[in-house]
Protein backbone atom coordinates (compact mmCIF):
# COMPACT_ATOMS: atom_id res chain seq x y z
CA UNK A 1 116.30 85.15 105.40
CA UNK A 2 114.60 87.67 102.87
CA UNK A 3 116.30 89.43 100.38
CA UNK A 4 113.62 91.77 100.17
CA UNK A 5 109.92 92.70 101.60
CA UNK A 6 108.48 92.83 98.61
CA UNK A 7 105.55 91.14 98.39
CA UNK A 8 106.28 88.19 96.22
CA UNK A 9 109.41 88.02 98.13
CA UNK A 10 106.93 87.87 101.04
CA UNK A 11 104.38 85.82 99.70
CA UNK A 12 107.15 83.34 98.32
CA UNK A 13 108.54 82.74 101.73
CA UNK A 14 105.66 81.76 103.46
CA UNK A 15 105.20 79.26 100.35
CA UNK A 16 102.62 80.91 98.77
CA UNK A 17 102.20 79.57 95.36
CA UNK A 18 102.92 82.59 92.55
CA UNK A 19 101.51 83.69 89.17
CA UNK A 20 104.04 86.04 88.03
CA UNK A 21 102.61 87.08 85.14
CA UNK A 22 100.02 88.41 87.36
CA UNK A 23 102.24 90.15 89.45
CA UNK A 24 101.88 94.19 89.92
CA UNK A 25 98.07 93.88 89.15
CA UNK A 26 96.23 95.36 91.75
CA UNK A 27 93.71 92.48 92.46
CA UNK A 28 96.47 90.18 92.75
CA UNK A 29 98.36 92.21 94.73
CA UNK A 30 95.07 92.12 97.29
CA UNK A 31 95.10 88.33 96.51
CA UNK A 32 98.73 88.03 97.83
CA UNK A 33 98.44 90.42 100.85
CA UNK A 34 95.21 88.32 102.37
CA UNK A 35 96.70 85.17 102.12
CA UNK A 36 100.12 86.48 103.46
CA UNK A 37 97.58 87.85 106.51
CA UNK A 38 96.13 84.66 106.88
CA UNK A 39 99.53 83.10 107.70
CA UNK A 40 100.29 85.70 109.89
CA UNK A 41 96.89 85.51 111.84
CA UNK A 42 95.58 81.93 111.61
């Protein structure tokens, strides 16, 4: 279970490898959210 829906939270559950000292910029954000979507649709 999630703590959160944020999207590292997100990202982290669906093992998505993370950068956080690129989290909160905006073309990682867009990184994060199409590879999250490719979990979800693939």
């Amino acid at each position: 279970m999630m703590k959160d829906f944020k999207l590292h939270s997100v990202a982290a559950q669906f093992g998505i490898e993370l950068d956080e000292s690129k989290l909160h910029d905006a073309m990682y954000d867009i990184y994060l959210t199409y590879e999250v979507y490719k979990r979800l649709t693939f």
